[in-house]
Every structure is written in C-alpha cells, then in structure tokens.
Protein backbone atom coordinates (compact mmCIF):
# COMPACT_ATOMS: atom_id res chain seq x y z
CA UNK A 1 -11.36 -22.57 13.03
CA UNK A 2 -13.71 -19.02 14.86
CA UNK A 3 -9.81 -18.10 15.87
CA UNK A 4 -7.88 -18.89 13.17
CA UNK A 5 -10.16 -16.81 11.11
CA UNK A 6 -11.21 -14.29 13.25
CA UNK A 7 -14.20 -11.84 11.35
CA UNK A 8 -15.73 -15.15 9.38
CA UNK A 9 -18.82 -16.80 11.30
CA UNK A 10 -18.14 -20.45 10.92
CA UNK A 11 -21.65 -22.67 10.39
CA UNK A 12 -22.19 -26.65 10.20
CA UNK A 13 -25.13 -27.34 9.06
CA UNK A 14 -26.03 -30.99 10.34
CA UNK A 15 -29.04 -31.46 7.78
CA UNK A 16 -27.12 -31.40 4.62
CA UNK A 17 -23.30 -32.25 6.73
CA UNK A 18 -22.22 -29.11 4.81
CA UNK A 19 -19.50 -26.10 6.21
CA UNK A 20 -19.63 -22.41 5.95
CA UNK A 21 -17.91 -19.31 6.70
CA UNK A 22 -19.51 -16.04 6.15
CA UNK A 23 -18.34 -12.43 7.51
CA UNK A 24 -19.88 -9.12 6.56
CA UNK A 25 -18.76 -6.96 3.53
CA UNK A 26 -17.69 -4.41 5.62
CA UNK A 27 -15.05 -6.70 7.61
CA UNK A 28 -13.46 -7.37 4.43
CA UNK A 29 -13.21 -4.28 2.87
CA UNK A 30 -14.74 -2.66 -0.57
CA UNK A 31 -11.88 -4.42 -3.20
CA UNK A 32 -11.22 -7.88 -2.64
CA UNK A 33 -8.49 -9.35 -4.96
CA UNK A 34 -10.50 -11.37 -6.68
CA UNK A 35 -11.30 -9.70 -9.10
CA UNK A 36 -12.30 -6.50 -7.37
CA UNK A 37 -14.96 -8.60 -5.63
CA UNK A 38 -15.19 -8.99 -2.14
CA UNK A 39 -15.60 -12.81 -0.49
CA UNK A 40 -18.23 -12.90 2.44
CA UNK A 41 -19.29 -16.10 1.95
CA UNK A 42 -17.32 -20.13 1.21
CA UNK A 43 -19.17 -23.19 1.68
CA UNK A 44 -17.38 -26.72 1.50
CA UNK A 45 -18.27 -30.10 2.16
CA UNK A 46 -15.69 -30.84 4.95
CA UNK A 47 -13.93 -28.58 7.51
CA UNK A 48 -10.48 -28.83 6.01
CA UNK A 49 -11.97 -27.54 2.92
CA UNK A 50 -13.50 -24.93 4.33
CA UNK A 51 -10.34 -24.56 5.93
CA UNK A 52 -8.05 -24.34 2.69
CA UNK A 53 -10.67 -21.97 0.96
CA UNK A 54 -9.99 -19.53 3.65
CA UNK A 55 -6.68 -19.51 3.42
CA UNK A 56 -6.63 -19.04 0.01
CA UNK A 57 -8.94 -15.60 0.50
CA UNK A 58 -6.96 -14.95 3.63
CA UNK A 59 -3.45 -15.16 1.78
CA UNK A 60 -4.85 -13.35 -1.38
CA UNK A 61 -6.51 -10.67 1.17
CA UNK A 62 -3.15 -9.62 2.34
CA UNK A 63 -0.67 -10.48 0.07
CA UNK A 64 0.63 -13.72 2.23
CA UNK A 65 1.32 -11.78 4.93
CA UNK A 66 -0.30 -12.41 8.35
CA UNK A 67 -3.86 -10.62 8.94
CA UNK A 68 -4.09 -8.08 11.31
C-alpha cells in the first residue's frame, strides 16, 4: 500500500487490529476538495478499507487523474 500511495505513512496498529494512513499537510497541499479541507489522516478497520478511502481522497485530490 507505502507505493501505491506514495506521501501517506501507512500504520497497523496490532493492539486495537486497526489501519491508518497519515501524511503531512504540506504533502497535500493548502485546499483539499473536500470541502476546502485538507485530508492528512484515514483510519479503517481493514486494509482494503483503508485502501478504498485513499482512493477516494486520491481521485478527488486530482480530479481522477493519476498523481504525480
């Protein structure tokens, strides 16, 4: 998942079996499009969720297009 999303620091946490992916605010810019906020942090309870939820922030990011 580290190169799929490259910029997002990908954590499992083995106490409470959770997932995360956090990146700085400066990776992702100062206007993220939802609404205006940026995203530097998802949490999910499986890695395919975690998965999805960054695409979804990923695709929204830049418009469907592949990130740079």
């Amino acid at each position: 998942m580290r190169e799929e999303f490259p910029g997002w620091s990908i954590i499992h946490t083995a106490d409470t079996a959770r997932w995360w992916a956090t990146r700085p605010t400066g990776r992702a810019g100062h206007h993220g499009p939802f609404g205006g906020r940026v995203v530097t942090e998802l949490d999910a309870d499986t890695a395919e969720a975690l998965r999805e939820n960054l695409r979804e922030v990923t695709d929204a990011e830049t418009g469907g297009r592949p990130a740079r």
